[in-house]
C-alpha atoms as a PDB file:
ATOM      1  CA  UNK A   1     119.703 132.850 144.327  1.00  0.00           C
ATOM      2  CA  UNK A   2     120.317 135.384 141.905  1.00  0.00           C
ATOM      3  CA  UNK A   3     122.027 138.990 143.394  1.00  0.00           C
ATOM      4  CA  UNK A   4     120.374 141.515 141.350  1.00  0.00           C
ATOM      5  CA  UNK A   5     121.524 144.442 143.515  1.00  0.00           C
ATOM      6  CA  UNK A   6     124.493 143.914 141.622  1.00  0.00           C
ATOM      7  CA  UNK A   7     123.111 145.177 138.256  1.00  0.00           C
ATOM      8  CA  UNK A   8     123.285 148.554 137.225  1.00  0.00           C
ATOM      9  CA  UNK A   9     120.173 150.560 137.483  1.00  0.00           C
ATOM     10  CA  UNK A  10     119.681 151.087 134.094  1.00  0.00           C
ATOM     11  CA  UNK A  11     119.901 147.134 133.359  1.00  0.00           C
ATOM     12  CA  UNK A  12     116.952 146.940 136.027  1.00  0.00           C
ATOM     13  CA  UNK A  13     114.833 149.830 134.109  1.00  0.00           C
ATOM     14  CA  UNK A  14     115.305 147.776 130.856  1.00  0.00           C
ATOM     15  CA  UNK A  15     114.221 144.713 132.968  1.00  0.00           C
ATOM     16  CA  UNK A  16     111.231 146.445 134.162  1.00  0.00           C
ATOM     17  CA  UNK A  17     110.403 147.695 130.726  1.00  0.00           C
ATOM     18  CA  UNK A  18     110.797 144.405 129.189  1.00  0.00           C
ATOM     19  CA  UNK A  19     108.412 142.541 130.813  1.00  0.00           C
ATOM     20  CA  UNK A  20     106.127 145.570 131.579  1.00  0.00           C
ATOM     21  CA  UNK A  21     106.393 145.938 135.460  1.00  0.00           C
ATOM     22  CA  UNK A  22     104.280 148.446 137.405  1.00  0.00           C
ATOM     23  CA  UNK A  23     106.305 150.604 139.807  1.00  0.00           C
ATOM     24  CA  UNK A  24     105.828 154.045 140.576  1.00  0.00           C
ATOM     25  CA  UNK A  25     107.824 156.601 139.237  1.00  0.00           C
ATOM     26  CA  UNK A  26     110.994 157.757 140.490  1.00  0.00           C
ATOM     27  CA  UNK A  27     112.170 154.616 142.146  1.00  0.00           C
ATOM     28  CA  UNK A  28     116.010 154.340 143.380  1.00  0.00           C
ATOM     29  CA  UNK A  29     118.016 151.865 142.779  1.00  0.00           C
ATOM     30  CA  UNK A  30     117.235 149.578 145.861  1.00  0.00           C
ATOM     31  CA  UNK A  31     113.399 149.639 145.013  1.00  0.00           C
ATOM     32  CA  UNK A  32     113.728 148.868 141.461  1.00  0.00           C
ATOM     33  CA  UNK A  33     116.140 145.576 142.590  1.00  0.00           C
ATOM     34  CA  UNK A  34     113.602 144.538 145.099  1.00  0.00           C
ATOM     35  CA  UNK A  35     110.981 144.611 142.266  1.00  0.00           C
ATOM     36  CA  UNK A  36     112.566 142.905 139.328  1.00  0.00           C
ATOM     37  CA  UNK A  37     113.778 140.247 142.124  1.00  0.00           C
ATOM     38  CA  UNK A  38     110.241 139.292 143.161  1.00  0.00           C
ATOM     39  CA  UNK A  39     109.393 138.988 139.537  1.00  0.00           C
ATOM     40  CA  UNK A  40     112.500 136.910 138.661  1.00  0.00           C
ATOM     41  CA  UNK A  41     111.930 134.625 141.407  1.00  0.00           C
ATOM     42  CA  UNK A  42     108.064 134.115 140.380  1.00  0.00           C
ATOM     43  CA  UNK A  43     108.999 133.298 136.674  1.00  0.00           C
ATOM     44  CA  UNK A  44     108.168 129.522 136.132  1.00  0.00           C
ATOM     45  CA  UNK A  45     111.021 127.346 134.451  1.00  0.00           C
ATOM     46  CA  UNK A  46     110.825 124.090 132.515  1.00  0.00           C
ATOM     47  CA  UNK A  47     114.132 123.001 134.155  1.00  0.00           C
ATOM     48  CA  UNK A  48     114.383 119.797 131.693  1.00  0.00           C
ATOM     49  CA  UNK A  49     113.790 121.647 128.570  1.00  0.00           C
ATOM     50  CA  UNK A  50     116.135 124.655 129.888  1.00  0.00           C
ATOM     51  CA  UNK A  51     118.860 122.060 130.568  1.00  0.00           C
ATOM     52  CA  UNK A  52     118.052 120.320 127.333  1.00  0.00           C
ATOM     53  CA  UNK A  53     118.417 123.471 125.088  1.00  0.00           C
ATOM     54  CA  UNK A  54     121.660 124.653 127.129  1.00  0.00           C
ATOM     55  CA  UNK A  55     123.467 121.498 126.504  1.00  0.00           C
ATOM     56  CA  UNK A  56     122.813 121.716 122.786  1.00  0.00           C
ATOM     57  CA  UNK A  57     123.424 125.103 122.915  1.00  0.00           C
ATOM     58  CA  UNK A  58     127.082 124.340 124.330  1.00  0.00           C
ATOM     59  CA  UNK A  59     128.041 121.456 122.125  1.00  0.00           C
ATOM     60  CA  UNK A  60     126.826 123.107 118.432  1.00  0.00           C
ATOM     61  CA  UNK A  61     128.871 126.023 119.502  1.00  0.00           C
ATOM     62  CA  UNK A  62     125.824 128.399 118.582  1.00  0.00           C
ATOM     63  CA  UNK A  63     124.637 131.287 120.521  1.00  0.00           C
ATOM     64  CA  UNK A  64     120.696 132.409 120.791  1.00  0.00           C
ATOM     65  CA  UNK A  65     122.070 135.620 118.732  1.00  0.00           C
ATOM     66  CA  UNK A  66     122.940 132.685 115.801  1.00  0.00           C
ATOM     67  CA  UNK A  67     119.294 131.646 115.855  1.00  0.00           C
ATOM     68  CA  UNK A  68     118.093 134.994 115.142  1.00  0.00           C
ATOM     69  CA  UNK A  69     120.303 135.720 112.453  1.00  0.00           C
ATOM     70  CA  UNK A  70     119.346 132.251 110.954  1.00  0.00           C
ATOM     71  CA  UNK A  71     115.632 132.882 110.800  1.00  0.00           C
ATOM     72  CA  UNK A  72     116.690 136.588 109.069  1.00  0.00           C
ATOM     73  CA  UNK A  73     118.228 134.599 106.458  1.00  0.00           C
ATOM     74  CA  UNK A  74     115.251 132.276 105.856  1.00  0.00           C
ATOM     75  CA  UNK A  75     113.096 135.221 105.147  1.00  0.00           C
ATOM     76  CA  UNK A  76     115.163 136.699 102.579  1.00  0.00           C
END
């Protein structure tokens, strides 16, 4: 289980914005937690291919960030 109360409320509003959740305006900070829990709880995982990809990750040393700056370089 994940503690997203812990986040700051502007971390939670660029959650929400991210993956386009509906809330009304003016939510506090408790509302906005509940929220973006219910929706990180409901997001489906390929646990394999998440474990998979970590563990490569980890052992070439390479960040997502590294990918992205990769695929920059192929365009150029």
């Amino acid at each position: 289980e994940v503690d997203l109360f812990q986040l700051q409320v502007n971390t939670l509003r660029r959650y929400k914005r991210h993956y386009k959740l509906q809330t009304r305006p003016g939510f506090n900070k408790a509302q906005l937690a509940e929220t973006v829990s219910r929706h990180f709880r409901n997001i489906p995982v390929n646990e394999k291919e998440t474990l998979a990809y970590f563990i490569y990750m980890v052992k070439s040393n390479k960040s997502r960030l590294d990918q992205k700056s990769e695929g920059s370089k192929q365009l150029e």
